[in-house]
Protein backbone atom coordinates (compact mmCIF):
# COMPACT_ATOMS: atom_id res chain seq x y z
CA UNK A 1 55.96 113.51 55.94
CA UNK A 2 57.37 110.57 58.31
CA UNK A 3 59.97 112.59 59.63
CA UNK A 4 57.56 115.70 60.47
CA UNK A 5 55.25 113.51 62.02
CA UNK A 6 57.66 112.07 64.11
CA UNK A 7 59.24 115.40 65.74
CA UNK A 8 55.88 115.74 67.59
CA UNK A 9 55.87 115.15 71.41
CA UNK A 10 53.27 112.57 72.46
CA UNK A 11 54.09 112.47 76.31
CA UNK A 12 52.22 115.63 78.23
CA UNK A 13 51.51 117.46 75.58
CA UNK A 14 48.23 119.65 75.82
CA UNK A 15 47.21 118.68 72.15
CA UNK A 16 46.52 115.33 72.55
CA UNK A 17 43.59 115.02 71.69
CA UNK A 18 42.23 111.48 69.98
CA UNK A 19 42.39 113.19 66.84
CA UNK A 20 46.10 114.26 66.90
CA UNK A 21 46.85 110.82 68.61
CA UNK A 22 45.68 108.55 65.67
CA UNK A 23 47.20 111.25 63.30
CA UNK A 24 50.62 110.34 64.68
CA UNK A 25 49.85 106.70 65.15
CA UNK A 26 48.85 106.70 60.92
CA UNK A 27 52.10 108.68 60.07
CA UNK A 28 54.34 105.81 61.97
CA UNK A 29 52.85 103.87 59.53
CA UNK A 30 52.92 104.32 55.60
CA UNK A 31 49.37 105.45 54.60
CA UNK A 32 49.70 103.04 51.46
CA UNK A 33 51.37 100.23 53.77
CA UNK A 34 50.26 96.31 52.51
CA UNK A 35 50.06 93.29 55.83
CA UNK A 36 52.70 91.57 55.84
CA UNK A 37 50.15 88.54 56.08
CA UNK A 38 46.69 86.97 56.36
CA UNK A 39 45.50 84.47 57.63
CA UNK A 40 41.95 82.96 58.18
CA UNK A 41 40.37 83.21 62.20
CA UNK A 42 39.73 79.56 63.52
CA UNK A 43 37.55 80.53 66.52
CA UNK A 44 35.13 83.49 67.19
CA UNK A 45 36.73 86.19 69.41
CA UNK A 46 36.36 90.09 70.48
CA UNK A 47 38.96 90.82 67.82
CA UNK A 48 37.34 87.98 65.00
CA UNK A 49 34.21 89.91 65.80
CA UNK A 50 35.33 93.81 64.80
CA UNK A 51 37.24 92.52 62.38
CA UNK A 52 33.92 90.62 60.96
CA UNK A 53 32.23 93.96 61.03
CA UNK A 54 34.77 96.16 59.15
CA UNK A 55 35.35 93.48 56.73
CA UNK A 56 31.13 93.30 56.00
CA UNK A 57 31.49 97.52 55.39
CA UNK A 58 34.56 96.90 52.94
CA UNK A 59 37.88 97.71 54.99
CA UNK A 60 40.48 95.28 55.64
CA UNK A 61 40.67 96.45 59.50
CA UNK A 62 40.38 99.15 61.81
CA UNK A 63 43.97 100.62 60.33
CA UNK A 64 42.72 101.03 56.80
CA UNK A 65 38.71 102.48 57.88
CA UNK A 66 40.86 105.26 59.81
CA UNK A 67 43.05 105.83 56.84
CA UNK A 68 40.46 105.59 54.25
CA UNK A 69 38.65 108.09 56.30
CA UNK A 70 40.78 110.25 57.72
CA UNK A 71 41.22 109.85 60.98
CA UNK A 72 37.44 109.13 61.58
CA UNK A 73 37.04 107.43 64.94
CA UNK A 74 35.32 104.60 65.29
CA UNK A 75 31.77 104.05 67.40
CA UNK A 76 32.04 101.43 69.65
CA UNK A 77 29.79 100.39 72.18
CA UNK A 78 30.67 100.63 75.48
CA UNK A 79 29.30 97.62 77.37
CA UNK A 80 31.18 95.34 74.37
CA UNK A 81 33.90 97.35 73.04
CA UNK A 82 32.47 96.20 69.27
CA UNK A 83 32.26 98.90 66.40
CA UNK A 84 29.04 100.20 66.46
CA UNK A 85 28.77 102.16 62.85
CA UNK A 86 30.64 102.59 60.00
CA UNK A 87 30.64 104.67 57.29
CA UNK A 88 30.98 102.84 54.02
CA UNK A 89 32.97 103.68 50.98
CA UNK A 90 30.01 105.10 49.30
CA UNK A 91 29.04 107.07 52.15
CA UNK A 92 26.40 104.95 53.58
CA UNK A 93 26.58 103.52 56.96
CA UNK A 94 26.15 100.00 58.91
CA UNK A 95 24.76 99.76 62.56
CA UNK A 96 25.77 97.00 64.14
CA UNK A 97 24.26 95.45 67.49
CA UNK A 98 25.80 95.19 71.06
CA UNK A 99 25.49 91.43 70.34
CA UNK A 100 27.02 89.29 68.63
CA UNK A 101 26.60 89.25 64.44
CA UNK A 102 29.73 86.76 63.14
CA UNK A 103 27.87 83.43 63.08
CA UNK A 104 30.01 80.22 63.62
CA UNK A 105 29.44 79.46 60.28
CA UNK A 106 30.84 82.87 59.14
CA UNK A 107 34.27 82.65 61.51
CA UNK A 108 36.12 81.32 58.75
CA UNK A 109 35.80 83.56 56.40
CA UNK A 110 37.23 86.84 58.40
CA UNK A 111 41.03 87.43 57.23
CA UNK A 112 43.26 88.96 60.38
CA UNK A 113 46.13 90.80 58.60
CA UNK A 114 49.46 90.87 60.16
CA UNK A 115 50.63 94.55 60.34
């Protein structure tokens, strides 16, 4: 399926749409592909914070809630860029605030995985 995937054009092509897009972008990746590492986050960030919220739902990261579900997109809000909702593996969903929900006491405990 790698090879098929990759034959697609990306540049000016009139089907790309954010669907198609993150299809490609999981097929340059193997869908059962394992970080390469982990390690712990040591100060709250943007990135700590998603990652917080994903991790709280179930997923590892962004990468594995799109895989898992299929090229779902993720709700973000605007003002914040942080994940919004997400659908959990049991098909129930978290809302999340536009503020901030990883405590400092909680930093430590989200993983970032090295891709």
């Amino acid at each position: 399926m790698g090879a098929v995937c990759s034959e697609l054009p990306l540049l000016k092509s009139p089907f790309n749409t954010t669907k198609n897009i993150l299809w490609r972008m999981s097929c340059t990746t193997d869908n059962n592909s394992k970080p390469k590492s982990m390690s712990r986050a040591k100060g709250w960030s943007a990135e700590v914070e998603n990652l917080f919220r994903f991790q709280e739902a179930g997923y590892r990261d962004e990468l594995e809630y799109i895989q898992v579900k299929q090229g779902a997109l993720v709700d973000k809000w605007p003002e914040t860029g942080f994940v919004k909702k997400l659908q959990r593996r049991d098909n129930t969903f978290y809302y999340y605030s536009k503020k901030r929900e990883c405590q400092d006491r909680d930093v430590h405990k989200v993983k970032v995985y090295a891709h």
